[in-house]
N, C-alpha and C. Protein backbone atom coordinates (compact mmCIF):
# COMPACT_ATOMS: atom_id res chain seq x y z
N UNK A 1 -32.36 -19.84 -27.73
CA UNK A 1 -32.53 -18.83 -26.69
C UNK A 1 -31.36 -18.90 -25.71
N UNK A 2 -31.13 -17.86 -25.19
CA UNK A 2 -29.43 -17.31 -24.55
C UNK A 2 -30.17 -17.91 -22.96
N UNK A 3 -29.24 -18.78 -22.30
CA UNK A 3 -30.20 -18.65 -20.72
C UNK A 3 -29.30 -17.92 -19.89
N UNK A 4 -29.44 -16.56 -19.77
CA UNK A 4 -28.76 -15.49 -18.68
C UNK A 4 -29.55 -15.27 -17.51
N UNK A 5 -28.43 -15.77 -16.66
CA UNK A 5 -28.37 -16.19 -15.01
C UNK A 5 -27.85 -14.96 -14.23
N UNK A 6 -28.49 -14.56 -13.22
CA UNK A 6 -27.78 -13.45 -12.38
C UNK A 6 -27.52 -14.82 -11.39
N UNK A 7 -26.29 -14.30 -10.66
CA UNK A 7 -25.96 -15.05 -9.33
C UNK A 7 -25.49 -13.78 -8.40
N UNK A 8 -26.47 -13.50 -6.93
CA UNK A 8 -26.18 -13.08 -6.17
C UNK A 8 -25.25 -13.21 -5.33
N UNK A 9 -23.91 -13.24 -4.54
CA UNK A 9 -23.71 -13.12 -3.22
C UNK A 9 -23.77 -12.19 -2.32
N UNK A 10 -24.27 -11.29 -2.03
CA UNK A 10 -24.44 -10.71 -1.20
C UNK A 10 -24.98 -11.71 0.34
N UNK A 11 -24.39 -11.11 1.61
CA UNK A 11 -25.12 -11.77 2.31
C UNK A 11 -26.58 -11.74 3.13
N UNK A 12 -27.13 -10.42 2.62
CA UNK A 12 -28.22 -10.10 2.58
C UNK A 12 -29.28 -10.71 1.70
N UNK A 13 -30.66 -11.19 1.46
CA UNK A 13 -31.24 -10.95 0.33
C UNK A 13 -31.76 -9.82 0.26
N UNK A 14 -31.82 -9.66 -1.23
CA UNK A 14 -32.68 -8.43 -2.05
C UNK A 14 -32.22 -7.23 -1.42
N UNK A 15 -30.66 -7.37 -1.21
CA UNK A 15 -29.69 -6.15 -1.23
C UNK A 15 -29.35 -5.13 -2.17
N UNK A 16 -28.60 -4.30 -1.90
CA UNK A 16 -28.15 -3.26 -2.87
C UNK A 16 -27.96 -3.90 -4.24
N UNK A 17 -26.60 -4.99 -3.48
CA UNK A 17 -26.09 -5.56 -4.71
C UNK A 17 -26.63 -5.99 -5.62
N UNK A 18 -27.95 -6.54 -4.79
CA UNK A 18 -29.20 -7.59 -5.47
C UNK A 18 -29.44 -6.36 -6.91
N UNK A 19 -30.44 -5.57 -6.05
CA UNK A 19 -30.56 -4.68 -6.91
C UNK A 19 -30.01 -4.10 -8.29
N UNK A 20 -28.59 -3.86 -7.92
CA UNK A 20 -27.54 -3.26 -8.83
C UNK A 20 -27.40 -4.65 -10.17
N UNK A 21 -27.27 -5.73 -9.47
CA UNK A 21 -26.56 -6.63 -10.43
C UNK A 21 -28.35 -7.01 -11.25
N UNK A 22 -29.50 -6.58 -11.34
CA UNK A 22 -30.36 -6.84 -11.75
C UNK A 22 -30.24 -5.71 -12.88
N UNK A 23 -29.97 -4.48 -12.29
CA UNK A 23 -29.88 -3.08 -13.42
C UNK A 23 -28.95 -2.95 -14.48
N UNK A 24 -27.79 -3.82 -14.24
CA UNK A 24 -26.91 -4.31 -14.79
C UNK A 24 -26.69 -5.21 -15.87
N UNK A 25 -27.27 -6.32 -15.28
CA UNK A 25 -28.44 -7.82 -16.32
C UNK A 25 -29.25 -7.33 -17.63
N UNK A 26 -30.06 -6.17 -16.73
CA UNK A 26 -31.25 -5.18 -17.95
C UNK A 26 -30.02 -4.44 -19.01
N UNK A 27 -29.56 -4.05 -18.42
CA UNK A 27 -28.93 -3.31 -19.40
C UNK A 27 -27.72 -3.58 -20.07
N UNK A 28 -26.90 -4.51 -19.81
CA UNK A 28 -26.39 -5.71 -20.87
C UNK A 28 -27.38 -6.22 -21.45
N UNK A 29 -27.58 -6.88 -21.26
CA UNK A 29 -28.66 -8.21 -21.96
C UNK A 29 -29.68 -7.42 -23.38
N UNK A 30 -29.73 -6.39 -22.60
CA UNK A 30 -30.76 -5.37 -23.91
C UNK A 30 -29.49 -4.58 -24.85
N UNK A 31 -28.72 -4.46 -25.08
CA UNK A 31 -27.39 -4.29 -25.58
C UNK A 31 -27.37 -5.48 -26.61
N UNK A 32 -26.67 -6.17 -25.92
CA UNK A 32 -25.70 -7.33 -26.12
C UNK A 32 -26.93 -8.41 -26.90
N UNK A 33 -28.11 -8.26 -26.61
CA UNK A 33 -28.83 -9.10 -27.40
C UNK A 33 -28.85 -10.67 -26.69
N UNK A 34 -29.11 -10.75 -25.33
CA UNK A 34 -28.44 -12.25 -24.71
C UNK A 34 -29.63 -12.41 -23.92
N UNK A 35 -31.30 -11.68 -24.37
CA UNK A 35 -32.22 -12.47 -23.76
C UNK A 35 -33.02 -11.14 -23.08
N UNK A 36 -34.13 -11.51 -22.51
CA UNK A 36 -34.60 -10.86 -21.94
C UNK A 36 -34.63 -10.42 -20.10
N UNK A 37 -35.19 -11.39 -19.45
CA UNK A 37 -35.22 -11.45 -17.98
C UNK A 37 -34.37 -12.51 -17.99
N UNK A 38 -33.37 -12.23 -16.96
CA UNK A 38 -32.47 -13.22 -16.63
C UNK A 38 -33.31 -14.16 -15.36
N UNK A 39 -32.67 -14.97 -15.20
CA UNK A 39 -33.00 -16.22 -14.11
C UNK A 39 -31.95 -15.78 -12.93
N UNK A 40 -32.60 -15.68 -12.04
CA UNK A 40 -31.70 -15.01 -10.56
C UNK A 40 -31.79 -15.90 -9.70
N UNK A 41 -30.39 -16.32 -8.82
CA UNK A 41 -30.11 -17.09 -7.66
C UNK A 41 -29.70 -16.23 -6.79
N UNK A 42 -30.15 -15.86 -5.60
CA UNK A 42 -29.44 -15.25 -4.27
C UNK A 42 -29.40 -15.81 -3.71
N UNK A 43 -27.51 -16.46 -3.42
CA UNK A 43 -27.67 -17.43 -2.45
C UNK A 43 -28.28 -16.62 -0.73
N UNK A 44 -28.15 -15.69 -0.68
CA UNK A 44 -28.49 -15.54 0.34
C UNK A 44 -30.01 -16.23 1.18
N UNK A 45 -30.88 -16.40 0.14
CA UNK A 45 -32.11 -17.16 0.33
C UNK A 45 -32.07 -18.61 0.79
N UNK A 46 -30.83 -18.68 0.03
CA UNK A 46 -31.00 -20.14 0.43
C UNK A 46 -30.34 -20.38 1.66
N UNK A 47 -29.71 -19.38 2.63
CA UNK A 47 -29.49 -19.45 4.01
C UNK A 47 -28.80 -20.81 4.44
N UNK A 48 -29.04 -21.74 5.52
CA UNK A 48 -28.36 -22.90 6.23
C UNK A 48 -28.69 -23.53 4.88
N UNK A 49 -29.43 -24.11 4.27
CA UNK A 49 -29.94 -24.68 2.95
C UNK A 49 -28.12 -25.27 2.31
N UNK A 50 -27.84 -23.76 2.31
CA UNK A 50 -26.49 -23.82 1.38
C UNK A 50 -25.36 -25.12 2.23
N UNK A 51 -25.38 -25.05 3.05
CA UNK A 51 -24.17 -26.18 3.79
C UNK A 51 -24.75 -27.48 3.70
N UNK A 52 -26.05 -27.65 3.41
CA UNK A 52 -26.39 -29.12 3.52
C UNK A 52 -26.47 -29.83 1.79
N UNK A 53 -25.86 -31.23 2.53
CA UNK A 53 -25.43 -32.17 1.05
C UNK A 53 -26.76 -32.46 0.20
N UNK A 54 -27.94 -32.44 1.00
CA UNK A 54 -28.98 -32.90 0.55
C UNK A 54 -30.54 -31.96 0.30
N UNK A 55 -30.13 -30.64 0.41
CA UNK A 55 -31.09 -29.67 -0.18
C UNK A 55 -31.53 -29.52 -1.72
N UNK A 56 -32.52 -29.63 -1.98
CA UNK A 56 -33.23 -29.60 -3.37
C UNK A 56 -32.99 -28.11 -3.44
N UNK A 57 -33.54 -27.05 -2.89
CA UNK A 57 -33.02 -25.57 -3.27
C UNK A 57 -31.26 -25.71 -3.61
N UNK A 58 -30.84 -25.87 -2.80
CA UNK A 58 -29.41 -25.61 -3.31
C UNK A 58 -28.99 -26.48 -4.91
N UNK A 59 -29.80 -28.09 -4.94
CA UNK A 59 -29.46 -28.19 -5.64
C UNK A 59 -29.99 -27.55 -7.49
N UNK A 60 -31.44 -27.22 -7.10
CA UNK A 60 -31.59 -26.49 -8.26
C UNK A 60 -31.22 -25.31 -8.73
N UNK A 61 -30.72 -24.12 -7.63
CA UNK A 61 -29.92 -22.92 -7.77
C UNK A 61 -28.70 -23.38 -8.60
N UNK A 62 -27.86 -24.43 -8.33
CA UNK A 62 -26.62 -25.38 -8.71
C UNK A 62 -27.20 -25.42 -10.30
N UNK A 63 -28.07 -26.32 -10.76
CA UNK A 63 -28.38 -26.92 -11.96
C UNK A 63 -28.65 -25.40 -12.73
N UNK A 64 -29.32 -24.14 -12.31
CA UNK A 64 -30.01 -23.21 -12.87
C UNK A 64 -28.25 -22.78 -13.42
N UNK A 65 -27.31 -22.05 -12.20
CA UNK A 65 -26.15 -21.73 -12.61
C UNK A 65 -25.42 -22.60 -13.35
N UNK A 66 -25.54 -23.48 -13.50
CA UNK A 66 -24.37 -24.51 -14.36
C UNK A 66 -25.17 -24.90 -16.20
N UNK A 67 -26.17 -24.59 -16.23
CA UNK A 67 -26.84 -24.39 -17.55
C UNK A 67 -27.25 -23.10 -18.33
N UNK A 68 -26.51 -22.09 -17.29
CA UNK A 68 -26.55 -20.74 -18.27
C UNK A 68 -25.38 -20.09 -19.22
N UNK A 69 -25.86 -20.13 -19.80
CA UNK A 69 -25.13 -19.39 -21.35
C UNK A 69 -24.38 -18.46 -20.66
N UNK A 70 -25.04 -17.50 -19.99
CA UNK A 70 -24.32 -16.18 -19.59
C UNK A 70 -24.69 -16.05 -18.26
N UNK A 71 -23.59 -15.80 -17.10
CA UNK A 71 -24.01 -15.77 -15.95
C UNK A 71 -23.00 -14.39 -15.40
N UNK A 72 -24.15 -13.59 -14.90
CA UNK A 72 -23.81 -12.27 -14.20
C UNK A 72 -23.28 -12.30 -12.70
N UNK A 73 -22.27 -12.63 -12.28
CA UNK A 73 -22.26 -13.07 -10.45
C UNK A 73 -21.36 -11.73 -9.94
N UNK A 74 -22.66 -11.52 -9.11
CA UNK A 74 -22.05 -10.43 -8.73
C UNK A 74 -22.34 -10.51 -6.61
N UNK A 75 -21.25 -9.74 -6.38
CA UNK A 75 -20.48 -9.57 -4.82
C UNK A 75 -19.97 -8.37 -4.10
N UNK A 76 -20.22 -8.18 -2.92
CA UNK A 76 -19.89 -7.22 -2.49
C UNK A 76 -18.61 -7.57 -2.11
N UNK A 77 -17.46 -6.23 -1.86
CA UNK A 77 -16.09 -7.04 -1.24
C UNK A 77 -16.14 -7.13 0.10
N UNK A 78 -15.80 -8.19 0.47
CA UNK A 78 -15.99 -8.79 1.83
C UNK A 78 -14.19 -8.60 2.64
N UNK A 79 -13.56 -8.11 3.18
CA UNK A 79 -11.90 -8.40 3.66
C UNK A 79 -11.03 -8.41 2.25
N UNK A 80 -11.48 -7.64 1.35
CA UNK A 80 -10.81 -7.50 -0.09
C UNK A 80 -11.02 -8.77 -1.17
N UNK A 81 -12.05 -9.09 -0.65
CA UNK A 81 -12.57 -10.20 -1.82
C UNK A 81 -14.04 -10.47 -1.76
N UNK A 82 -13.85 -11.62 -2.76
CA UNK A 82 -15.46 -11.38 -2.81
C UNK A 82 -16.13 -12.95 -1.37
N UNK A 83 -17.71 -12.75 -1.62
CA UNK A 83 -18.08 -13.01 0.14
C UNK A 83 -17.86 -14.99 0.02
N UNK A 84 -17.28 -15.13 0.96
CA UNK A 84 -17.80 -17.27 1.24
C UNK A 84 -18.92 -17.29 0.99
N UNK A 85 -19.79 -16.53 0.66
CA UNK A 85 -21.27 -17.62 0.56
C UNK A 85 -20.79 -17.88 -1.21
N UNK A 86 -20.29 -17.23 -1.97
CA UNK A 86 -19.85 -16.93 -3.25
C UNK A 86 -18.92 -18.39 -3.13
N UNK A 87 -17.98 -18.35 -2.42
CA UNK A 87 -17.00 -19.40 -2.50
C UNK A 87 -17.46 -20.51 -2.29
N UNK A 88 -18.49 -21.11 -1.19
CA UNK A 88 -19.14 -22.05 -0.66
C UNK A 88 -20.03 -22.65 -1.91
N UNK A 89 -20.97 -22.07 -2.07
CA UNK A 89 -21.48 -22.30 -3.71
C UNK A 89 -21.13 -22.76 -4.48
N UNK A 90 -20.28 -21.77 -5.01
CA UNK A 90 -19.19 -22.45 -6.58
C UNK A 90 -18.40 -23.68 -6.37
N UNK A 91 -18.31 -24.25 -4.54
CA UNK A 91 -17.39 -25.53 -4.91
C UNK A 91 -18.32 -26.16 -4.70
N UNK A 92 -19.39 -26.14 -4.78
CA UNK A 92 -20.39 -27.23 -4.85
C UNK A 92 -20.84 -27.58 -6.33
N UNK A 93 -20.00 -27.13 -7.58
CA UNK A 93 -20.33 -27.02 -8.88
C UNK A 93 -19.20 -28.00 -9.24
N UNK A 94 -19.08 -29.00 -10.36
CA UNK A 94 -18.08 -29.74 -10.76
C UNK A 94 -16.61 -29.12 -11.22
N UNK A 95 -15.39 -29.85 -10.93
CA UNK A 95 -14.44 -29.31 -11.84
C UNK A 95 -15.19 -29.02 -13.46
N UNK A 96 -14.85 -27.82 -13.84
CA UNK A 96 -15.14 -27.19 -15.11
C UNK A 96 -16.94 -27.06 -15.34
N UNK A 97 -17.79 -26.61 -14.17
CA UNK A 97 -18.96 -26.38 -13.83
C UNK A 97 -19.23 -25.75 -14.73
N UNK A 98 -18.55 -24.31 -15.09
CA UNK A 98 -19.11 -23.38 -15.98
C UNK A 98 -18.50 -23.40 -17.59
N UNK A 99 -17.99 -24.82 -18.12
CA UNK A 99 -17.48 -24.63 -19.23
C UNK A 99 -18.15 -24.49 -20.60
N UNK A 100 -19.06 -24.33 -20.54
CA UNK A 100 -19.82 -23.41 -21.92
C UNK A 100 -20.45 -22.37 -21.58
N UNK A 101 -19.50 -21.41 -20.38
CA UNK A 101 -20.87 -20.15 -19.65
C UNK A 101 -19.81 -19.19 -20.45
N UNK A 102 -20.14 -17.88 -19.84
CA UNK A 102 -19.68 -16.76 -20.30
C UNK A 102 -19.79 -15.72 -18.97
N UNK A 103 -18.83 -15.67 -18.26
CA UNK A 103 -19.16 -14.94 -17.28
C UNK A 103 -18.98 -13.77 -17.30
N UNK A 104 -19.69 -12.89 -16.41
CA UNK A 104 -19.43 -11.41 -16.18
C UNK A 104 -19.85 -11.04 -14.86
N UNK A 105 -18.25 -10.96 -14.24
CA UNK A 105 -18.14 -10.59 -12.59
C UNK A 105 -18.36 -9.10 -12.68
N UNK A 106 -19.34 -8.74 -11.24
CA UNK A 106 -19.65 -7.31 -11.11
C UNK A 106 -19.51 -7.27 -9.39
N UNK A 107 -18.64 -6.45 -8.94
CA UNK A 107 -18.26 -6.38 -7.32
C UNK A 107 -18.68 -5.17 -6.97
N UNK A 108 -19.12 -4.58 -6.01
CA UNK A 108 -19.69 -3.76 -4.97
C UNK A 108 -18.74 -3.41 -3.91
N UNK A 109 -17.74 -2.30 -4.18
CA UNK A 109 -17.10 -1.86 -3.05
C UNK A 109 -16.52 -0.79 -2.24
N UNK A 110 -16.12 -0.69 -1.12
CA UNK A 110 -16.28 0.26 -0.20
C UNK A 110 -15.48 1.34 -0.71
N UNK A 111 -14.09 0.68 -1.73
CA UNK A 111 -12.82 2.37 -2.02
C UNK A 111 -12.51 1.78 -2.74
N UNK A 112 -13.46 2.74 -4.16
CA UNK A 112 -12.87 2.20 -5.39
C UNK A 112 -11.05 2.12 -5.79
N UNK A 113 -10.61 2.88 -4.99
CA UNK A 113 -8.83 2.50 -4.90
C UNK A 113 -8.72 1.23 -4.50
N UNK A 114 -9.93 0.57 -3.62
CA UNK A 114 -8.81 -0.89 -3.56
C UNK A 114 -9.82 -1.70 -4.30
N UNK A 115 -10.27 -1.66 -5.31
CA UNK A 115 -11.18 -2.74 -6.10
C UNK A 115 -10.52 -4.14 -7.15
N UNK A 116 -9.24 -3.48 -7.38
CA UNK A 116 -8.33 -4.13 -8.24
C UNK A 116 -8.52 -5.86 -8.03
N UNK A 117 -8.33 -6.07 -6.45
CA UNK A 117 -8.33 -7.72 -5.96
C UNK A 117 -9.29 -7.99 -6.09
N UNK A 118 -10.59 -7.59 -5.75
CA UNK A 118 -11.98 -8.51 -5.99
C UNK A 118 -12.03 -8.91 -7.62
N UNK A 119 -11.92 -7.84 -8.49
CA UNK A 119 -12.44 -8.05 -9.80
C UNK A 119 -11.31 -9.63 -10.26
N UNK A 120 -10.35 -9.24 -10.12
CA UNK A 120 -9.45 -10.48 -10.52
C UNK A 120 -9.64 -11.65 -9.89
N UNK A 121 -9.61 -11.55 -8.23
CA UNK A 121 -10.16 -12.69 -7.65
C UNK A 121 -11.31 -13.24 -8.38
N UNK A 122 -12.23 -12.60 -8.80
CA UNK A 122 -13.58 -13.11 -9.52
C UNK A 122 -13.20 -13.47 -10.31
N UNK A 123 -12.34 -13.20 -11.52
CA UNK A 123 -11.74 -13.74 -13.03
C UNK A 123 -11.40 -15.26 -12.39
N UNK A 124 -10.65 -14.77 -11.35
CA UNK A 124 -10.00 -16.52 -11.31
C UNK A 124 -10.47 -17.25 -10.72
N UNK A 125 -11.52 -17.03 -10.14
CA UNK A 125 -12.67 -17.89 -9.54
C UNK A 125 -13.56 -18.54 -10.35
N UNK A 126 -14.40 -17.68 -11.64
CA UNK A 126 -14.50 -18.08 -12.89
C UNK A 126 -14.39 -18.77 -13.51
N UNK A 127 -12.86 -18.41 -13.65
CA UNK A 127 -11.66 -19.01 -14.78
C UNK A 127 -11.52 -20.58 -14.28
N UNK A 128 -11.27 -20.71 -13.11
CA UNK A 128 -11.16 -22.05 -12.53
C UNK A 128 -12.20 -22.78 -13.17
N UNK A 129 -13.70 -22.53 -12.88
CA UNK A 129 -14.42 -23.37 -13.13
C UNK A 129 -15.09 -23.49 -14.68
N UNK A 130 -13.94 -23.17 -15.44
CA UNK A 130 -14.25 -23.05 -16.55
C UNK A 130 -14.55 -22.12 -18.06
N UNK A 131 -15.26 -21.07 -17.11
CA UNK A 131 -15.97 -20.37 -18.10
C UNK A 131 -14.67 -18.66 -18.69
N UNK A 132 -15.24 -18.43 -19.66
CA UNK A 132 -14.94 -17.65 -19.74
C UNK A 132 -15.64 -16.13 -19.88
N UNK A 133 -14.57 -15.53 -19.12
CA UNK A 133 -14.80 -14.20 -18.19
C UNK A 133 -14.67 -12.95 -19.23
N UNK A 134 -15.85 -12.38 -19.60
CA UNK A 134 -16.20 -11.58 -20.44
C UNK A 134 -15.74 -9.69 -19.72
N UNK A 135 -15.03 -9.05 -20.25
CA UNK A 135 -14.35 -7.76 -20.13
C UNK A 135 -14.77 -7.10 -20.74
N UNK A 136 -15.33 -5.86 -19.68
CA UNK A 136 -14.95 -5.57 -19.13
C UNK A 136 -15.48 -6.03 -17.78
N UNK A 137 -15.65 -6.39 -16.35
CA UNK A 137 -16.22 -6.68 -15.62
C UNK A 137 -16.51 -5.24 -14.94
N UNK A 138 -17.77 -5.55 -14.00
CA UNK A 138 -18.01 -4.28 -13.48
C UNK A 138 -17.73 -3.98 -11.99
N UNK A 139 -17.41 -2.64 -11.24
CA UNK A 139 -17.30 -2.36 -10.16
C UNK A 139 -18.04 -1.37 -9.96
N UNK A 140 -18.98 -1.43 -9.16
CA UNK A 140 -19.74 -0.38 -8.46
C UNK A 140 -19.10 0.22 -7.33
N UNK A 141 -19.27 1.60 -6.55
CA UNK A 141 -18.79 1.73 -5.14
C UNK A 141 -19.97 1.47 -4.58
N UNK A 142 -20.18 1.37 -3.42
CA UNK A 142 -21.02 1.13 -2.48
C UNK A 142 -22.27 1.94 -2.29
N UNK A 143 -21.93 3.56 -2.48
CA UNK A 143 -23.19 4.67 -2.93
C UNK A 143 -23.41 4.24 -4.31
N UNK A 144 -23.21 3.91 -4.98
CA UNK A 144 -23.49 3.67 -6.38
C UNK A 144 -24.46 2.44 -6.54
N UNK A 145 -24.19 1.78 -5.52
CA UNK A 145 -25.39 0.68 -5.65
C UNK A 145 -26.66 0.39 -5.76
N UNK A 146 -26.98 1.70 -5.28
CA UNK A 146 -28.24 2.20 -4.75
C UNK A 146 -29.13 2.33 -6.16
N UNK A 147 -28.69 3.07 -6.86
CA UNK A 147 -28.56 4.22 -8.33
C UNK A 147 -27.78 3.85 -8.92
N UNK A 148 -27.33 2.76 -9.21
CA UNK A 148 -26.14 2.63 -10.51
C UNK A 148 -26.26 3.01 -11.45
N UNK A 149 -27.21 3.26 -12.14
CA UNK A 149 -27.61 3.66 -13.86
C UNK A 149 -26.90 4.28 -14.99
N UNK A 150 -26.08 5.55 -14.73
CA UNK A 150 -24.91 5.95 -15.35
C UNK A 150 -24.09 5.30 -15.02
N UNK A 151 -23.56 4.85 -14.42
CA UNK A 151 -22.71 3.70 -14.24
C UNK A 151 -22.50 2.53 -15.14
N UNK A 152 -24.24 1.73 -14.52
CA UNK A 152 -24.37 0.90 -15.56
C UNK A 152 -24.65 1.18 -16.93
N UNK A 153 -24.84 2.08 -17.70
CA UNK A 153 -24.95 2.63 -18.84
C UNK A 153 -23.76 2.72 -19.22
N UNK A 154 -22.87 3.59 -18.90
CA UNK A 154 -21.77 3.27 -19.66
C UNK A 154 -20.44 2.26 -19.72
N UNK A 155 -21.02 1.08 -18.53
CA UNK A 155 -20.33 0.15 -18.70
C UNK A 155 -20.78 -0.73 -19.42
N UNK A 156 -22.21 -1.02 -19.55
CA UNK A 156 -23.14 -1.90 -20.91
C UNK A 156 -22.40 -1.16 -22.19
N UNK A 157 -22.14 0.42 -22.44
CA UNK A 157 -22.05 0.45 -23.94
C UNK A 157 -20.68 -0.15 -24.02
N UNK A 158 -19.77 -0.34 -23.19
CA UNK A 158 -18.35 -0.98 -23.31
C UNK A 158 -18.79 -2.64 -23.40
N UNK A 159 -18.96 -3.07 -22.58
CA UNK A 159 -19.06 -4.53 -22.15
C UNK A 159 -20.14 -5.24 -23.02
N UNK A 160 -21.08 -4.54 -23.90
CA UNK A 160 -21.94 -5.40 -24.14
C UNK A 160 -21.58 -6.12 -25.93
N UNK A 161 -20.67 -5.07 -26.97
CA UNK A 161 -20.15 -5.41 -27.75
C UNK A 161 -19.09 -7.17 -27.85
N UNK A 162 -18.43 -7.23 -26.77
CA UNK A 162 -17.82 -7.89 -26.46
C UNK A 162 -18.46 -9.27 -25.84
N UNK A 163 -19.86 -9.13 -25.19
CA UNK A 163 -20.41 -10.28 -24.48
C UNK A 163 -21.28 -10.54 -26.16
N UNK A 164 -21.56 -9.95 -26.75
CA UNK A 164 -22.13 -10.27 -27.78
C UNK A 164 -21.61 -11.18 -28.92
N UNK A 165 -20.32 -11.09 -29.19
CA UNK A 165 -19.16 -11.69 -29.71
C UNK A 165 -19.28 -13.01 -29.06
N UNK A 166 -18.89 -13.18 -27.73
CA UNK A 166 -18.19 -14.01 -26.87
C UNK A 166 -19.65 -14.85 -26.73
N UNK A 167 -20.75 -14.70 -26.66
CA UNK A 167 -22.04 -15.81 -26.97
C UNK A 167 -22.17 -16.15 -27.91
N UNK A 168 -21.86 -15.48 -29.29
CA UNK A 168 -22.50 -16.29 -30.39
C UNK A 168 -21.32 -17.07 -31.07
N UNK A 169 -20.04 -16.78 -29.86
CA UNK A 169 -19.11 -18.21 -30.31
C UNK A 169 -19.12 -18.94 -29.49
N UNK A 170 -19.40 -19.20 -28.65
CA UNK A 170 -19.66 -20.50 -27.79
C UNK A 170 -20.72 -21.07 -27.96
N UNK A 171 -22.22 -20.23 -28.73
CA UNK A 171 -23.08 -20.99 -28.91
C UNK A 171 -23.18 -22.16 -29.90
C-alpha cells in the first residue's frame, strides 16, 4: 500500500490552500493509482508546538511526513516563496528526510506571472531533502483555490501518468 501524505503550509488551518491541496490529493491519487485518502499534516495546527524540541505533535507530523511514499506539500506564496512555517518544518527532518518519497509541490498564488520562483524554490527544497520531485507540479492562483477542479483536472490528467511511473520505481 502507497502511504500518500498531504503536507499543508498555509498559515491558516483548514485554508483555501488546505482545501485545494486535498482536491488535488483526490484527484491524483485516483489517476495515478497511489491510494486512496491521503494522511494530512497542517502545520498550521500545530501552532507554537512547531518551535519546540520536545513536542510529540510535531514529532509525529515529522515521522507521518518522512514515511510517505508520496507526499503532496503544498503553500501559498509568501514574499515570492513558499511560507517559514514550510521551511521551519522541513529542517526539523534529517539530511535526506525524504529519500524514498516522491514529491509533488503545489503553490497558491497571488499573479500567476510571478509563480515561476515558488514552484522551483519547492523543487529545491524537496530536492535537498532527498526526494524526488514529480512534474508537473501544480500552481493554483489565489481565486482558484476556492474551486480548483478544472484546474485540478487537467493537471491530474498531465501529472498523474508520470507520478504513476515514478512510485512503482521507487517502490
Amino acid at each position: 500500500m502507497t502511504r500518500f501524505t498531504v503536507l499543508v503550509a498555509a498559515p491558516q488551518p483548514r485554508s483555501s490552500v488546505y482545501t485545494a491541496a486535498l482536491r488535488a490529493a483526490s484527484e491524483v491519487a485516483s489517476r495515478a493509482g497511489v491510494g486512496s485518502r491521503p494522511d494530512v499534516v497542517d502545520i498550521a495546527e500545530l501552532g507554537a508546538e512547531l518551535l519546540s524540541e520536545s513536542s510529540a505533535a510535531v514529532g509525529d507530523a515529522l515521522d507521518r511526513v518522512s514515511r510517505s511514499d508520496v507526499l503532496l506539500v503544498a503553500s501559498p506564496q509568501v514574499h515570492g516563496t513558499y511560507t517559514g512555517l514550510l521551511k521551519v518544518f522541513l529542517d526539523r527532518l534529517p539530511e535526506l528526510g525524504l529519500g524514498h518519497t516522491v514529491a509533488v509541490p503545489l503553490a497558491v498564488v497571488e499573479d500567476l506571472r510571478n509563480s515561476r520562483g515558488i514552484e522551483e524554490d519547492l523543487r529545491i527544497l524537496l530536492a535537498d531533502l532527498g526526494a524526488w520531485v514529480a512534474e508537473p507540479g501544480l500552481i493554483l492562483a489565489e481565486e482558484e483555490a476556492d474551486a480548483p477542479d478544472s484546474v485540478v483536472r487537467a493537471w491530474a490528467d498531465v501529472a498523474a501518468p508520470g507520478l504513476r511511473e515514478a512510485v512503482s520505481v521507487a517502490a
